[in-house]
PDB file of N, CA and C in Angstrom:
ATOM      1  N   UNK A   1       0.843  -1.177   0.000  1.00  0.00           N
ATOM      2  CA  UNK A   1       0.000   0.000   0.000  1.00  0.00           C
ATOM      3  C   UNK A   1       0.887   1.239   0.000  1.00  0.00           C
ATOM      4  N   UNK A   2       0.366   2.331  -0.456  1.00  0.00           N
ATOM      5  CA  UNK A   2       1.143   3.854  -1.152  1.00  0.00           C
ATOM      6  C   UNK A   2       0.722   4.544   0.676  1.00  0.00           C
ATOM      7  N   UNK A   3       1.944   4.630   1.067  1.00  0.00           N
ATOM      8  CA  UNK A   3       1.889   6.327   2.354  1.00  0.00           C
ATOM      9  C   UNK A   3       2.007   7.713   1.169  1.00  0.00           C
ATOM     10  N   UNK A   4       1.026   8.426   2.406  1.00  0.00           N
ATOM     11  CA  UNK A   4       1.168   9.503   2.011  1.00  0.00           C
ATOM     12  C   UNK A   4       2.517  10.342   2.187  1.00  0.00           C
ATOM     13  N   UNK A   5       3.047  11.270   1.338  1.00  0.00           N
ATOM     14  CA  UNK A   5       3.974  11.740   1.398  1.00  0.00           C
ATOM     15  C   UNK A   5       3.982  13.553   1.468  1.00  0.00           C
ATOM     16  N   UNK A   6       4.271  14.319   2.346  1.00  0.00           N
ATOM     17  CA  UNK A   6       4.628  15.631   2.341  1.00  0.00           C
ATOM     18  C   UNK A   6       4.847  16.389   1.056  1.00  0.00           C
ATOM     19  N   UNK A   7       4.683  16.915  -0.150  1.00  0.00           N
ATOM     20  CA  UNK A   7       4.853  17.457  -1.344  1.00  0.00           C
ATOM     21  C   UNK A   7       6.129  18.513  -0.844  1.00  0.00           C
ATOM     22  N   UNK A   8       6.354  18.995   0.258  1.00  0.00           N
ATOM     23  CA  UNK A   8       7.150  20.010   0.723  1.00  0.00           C
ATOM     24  C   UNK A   8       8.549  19.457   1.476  1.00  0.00           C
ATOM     25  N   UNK A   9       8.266  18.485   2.330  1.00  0.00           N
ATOM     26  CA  UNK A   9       9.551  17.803   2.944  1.00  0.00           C
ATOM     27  C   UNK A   9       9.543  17.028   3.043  1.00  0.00           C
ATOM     28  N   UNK A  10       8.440  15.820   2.398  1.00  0.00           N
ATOM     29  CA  UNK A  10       8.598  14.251   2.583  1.00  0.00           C
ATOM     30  C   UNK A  10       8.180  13.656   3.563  1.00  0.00           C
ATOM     31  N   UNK A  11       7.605  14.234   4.151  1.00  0.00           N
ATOM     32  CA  UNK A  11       6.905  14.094   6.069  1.00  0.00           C
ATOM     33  C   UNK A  11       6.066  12.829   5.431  1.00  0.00           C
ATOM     34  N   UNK A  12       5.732  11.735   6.512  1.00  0.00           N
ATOM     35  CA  UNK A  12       4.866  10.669   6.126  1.00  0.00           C
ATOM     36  C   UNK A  12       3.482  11.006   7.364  1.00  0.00           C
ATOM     37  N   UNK A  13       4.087  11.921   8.338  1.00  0.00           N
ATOM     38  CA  UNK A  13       3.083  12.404   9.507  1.00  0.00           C
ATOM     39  C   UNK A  13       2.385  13.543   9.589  1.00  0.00           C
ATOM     40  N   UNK A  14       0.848  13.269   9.444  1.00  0.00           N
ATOM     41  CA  UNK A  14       0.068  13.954   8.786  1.00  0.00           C
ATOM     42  C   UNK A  14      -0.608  14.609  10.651  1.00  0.00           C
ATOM     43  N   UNK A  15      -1.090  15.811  10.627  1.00  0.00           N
ATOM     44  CA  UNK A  15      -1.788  16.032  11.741  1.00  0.00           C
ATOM     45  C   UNK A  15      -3.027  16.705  11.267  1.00  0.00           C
ATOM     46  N   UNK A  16      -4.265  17.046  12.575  1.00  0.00           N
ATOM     47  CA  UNK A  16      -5.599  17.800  12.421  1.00  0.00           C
ATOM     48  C   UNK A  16      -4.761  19.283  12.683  1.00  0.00           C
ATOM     49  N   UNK A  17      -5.326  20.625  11.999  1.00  0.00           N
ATOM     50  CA  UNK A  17      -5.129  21.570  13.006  1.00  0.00           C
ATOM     51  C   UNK A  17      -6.165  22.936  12.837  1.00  0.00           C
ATOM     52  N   UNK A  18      -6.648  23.766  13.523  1.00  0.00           N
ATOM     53  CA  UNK A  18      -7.674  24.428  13.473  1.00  0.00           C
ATOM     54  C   UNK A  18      -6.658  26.074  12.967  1.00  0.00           C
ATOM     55  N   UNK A  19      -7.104  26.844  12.153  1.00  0.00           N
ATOM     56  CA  UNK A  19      -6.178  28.292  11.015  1.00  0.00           C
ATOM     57  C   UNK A  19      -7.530  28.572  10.839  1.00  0.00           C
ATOM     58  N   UNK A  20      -7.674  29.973  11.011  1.00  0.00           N
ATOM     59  CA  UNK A  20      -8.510  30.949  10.465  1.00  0.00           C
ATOM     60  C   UNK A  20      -7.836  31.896   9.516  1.00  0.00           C
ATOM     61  N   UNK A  21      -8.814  31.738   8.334  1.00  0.00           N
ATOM     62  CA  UNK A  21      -7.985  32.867   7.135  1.00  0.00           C
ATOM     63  C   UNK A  21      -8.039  34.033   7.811  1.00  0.00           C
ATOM     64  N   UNK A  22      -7.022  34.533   6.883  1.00  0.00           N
ATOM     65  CA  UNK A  22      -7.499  36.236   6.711  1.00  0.00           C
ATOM     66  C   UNK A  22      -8.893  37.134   6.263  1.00  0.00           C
ATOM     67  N   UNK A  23      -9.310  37.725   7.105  1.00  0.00           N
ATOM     68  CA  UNK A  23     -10.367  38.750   7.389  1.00  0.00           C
ATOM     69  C   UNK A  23     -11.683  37.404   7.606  1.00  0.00           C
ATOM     70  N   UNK A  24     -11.483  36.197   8.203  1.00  0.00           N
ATOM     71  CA  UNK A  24     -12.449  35.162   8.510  1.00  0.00           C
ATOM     72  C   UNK A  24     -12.661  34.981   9.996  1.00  0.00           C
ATOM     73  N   UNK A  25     -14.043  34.732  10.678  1.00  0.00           N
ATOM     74  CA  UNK A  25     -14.391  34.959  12.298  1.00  0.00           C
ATOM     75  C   UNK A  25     -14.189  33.723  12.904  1.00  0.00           C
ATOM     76  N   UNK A  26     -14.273  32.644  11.601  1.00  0.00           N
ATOM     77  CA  UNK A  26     -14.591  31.121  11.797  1.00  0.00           C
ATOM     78  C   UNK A  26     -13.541  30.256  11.713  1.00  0.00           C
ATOM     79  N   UNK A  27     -12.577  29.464  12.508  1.00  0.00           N
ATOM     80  CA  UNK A  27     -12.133  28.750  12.192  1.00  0.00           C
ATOM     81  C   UNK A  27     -11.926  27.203  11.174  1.00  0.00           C
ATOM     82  N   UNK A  28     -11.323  26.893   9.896  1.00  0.00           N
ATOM     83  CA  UNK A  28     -11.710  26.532   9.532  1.00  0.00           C
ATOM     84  C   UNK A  28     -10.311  25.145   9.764  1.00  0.00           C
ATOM     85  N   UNK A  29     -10.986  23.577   9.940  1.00  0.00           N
ATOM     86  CA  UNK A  29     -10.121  22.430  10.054  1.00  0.00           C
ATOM     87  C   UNK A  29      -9.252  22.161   8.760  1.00  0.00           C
ATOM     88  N   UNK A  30      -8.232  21.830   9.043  1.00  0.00           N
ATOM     89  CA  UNK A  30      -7.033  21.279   7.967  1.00  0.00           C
ATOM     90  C   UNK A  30      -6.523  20.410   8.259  1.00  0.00           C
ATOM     91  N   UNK A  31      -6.104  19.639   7.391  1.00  0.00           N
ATOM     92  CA  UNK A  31      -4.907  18.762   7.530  1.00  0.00           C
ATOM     93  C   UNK A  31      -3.241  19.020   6.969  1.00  0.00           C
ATOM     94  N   UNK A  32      -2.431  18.768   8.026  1.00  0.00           N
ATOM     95  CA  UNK A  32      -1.012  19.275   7.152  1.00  0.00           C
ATOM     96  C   UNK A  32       0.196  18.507   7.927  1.00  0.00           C
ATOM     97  N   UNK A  33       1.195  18.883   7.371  1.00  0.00           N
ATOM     98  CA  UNK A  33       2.260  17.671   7.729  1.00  0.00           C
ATOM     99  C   UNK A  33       2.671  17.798   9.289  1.00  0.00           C
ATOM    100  N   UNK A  34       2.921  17.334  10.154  1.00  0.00           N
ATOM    101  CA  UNK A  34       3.123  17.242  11.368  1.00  0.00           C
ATOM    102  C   UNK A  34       4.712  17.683  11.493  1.00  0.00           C
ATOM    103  N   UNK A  35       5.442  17.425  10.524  1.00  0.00           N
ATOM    104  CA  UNK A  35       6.699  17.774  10.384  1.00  0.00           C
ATOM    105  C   UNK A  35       6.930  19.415  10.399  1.00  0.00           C
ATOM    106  N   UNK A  36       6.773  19.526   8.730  1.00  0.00           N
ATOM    107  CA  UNK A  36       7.076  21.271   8.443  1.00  0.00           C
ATOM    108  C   UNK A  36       5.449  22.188   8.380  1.00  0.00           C
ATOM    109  N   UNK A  37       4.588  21.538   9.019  1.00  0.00           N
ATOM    110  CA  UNK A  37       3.309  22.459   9.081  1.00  0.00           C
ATOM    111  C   UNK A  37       2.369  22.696   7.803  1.00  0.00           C
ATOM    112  N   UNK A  38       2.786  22.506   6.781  1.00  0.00           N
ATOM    113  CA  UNK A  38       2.180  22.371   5.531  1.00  0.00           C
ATOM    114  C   UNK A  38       1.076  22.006   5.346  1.00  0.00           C
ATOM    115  N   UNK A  39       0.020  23.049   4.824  1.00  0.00           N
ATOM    116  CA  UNK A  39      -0.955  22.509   4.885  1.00  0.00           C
ATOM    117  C   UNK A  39      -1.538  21.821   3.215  1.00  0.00           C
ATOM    118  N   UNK A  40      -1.401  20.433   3.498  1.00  0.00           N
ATOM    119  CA  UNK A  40      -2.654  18.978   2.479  1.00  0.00           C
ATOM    120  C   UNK A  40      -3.787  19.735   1.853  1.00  0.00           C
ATOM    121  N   UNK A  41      -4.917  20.253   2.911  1.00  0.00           N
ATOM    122  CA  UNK A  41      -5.617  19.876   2.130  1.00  0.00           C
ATOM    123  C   UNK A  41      -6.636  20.578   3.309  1.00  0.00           C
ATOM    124  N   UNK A  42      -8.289  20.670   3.363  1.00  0.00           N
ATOM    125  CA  UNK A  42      -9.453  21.099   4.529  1.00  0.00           C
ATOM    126  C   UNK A  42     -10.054  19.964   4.661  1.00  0.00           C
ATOM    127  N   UNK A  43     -10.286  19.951   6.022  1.00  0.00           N
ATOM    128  CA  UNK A  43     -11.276  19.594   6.341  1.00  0.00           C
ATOM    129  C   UNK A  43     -12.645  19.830   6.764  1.00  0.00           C
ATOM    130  N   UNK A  44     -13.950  19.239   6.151  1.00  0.00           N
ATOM    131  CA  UNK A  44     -15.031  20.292   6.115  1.00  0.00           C
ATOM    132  C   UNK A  44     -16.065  19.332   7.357  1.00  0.00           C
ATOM    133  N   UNK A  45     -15.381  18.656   8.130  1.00  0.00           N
ATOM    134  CA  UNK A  45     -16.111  17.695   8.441  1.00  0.00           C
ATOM    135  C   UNK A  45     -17.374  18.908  10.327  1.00  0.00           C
ATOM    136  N   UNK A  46     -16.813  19.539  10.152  1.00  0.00           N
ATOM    137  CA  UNK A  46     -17.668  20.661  11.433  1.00  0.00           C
ATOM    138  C   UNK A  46     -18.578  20.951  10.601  1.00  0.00           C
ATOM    139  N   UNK A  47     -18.552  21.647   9.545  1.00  0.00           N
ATOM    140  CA  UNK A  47     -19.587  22.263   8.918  1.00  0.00           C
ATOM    141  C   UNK A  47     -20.865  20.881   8.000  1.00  0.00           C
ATOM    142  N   UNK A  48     -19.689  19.451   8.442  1.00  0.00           N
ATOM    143  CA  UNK A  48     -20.810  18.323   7.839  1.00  0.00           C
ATOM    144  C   UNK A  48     -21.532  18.020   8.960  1.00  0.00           C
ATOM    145  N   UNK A  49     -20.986  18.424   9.736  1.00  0.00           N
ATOM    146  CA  UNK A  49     -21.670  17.588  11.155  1.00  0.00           C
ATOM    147  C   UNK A  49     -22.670  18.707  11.436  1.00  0.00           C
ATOM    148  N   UNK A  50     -22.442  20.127  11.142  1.00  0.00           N
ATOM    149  CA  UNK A  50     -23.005  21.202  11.479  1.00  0.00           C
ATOM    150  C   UNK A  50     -24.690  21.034  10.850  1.00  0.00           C
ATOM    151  N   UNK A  51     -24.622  20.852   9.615  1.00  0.00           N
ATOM    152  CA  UNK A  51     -25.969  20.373   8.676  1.00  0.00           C
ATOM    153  C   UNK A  51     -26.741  18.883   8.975  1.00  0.00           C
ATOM    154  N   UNK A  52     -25.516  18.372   9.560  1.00  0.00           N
ATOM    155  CA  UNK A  52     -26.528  17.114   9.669  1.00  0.00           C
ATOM    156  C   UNK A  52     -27.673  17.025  11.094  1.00  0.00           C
ATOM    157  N   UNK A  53     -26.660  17.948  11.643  1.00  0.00           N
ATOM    158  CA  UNK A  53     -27.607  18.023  13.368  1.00  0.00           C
ATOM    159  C   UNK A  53     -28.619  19.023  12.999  1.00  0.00           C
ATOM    160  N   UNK A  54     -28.504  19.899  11.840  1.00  0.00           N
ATOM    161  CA  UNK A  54     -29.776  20.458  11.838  1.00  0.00           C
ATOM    162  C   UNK A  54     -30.644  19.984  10.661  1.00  0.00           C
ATOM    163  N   UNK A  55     -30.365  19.202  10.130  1.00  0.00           N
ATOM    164  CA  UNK A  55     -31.390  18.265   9.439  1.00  0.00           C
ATOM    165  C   UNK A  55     -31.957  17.000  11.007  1.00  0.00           C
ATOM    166  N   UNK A  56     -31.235  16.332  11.114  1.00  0.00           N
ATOM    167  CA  UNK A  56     -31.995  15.993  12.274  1.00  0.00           C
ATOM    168  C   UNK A  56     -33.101  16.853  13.485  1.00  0.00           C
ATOM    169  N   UNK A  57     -32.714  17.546  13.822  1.00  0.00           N
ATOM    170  CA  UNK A  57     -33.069  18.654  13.879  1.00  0.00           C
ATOM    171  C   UNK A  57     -34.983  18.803  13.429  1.00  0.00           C
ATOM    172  N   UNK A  58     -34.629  19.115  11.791  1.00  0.00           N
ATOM    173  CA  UNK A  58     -35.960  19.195  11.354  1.00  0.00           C
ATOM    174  C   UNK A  58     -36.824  17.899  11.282  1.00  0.00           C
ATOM    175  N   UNK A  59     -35.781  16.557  11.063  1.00  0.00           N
ATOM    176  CA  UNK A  59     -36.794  15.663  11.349  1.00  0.00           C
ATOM    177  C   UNK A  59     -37.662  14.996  12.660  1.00  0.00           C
ATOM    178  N   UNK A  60     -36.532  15.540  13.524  1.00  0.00           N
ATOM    179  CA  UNK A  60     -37.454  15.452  15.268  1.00  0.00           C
ATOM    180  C   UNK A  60     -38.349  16.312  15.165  1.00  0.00           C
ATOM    181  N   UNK A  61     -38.223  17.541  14.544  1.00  0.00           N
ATOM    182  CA  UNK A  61     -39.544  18.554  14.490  1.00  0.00           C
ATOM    183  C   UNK A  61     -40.761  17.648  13.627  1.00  0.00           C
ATOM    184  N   UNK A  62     -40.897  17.366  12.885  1.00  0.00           N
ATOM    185  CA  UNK A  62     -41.681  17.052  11.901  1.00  0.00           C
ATOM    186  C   UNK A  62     -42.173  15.542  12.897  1.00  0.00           C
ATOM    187  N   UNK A  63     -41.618  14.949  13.035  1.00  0.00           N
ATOM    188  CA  UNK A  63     -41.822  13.448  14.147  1.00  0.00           C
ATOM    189  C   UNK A  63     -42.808  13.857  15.502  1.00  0.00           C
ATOM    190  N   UNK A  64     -42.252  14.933  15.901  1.00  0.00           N
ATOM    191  CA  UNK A  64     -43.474  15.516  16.900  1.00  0.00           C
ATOM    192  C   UNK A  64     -44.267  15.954  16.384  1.00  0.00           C
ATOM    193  N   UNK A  65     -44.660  16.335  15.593  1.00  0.00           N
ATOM    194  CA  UNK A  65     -45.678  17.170  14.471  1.00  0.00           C
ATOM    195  C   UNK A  65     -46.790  15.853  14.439  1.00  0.00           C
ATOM    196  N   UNK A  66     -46.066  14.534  13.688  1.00  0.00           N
ATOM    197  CA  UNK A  66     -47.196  13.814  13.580  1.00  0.00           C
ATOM    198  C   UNK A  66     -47.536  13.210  14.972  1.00  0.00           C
ATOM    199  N   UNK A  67     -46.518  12.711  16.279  1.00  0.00           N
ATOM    200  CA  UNK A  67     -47.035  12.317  16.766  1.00  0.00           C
ATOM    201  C   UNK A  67     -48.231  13.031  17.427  1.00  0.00           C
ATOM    202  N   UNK A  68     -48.350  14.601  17.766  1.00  0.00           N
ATOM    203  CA  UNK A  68     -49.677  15.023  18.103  1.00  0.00           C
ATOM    204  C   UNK A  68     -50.628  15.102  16.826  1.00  0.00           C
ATOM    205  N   UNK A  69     -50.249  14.765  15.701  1.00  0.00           N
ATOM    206  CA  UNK A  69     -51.503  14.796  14.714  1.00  0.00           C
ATOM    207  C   UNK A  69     -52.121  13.588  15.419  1.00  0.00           C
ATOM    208  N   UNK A  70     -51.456  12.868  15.362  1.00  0.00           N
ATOM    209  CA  UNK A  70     -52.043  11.330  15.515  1.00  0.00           C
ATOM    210  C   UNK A  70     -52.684  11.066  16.704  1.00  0.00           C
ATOM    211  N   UNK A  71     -52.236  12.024  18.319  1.00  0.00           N
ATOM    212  CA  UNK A  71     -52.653  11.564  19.047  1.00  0.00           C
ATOM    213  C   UNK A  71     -54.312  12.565  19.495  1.00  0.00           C
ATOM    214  N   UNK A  72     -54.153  13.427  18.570  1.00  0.00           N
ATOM    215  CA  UNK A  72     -55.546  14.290  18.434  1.00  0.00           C
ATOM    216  C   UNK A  72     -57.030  13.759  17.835  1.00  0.00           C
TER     217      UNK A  72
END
C-alpha cells in the first residue's frame, strides 16, 4: 500500500489543526504535515456535522408534528 507523502519535505506524519484565514471569524479544520506544518488539504467535516444536526433537527420537528396529529 502507497503512504502519504509531504509534497514540501517528505513528512509521512500527517496532523488535524484548526487556522482561520485572513479577514475570517470562523475557524476553519485542515490537515497538514506534522513535520514542516504544511498545509494537504481542509477539512469540512464541522460544517458536515453542522448540517446534519440540523437536518436531524428538522426531522425530530416534523416526528413531533405527527405524533400530536395522531394523538388528536
Amino acid at each position: 500500500m502507497a503512504s502519504s507523502i509531504c509534497a514540501k519535505c517528505d513528512g509521512h506524519v500527517f496532523e488535524r489543526s484548526l487556522i482561520t484565514p485572513l479577514g475570517e471569524s470562523r475557524a476553519v479544520t485542515v490537515l497538514q504535515c506534522a513535520n514542516c506544518g504544511a498545509v494537504i488539504g481542509t477539512l469540512e467535516s464541522e460544517v458536515a456535522i453542522e448540517s446534519l444536526r440540523k437536518q436531524i433537527a428538522a426531522i425530530d420537528a416534523g416526528l413531533v408534528r405527527i405524533v400530536k396529529a395522531l394523538q388528536e
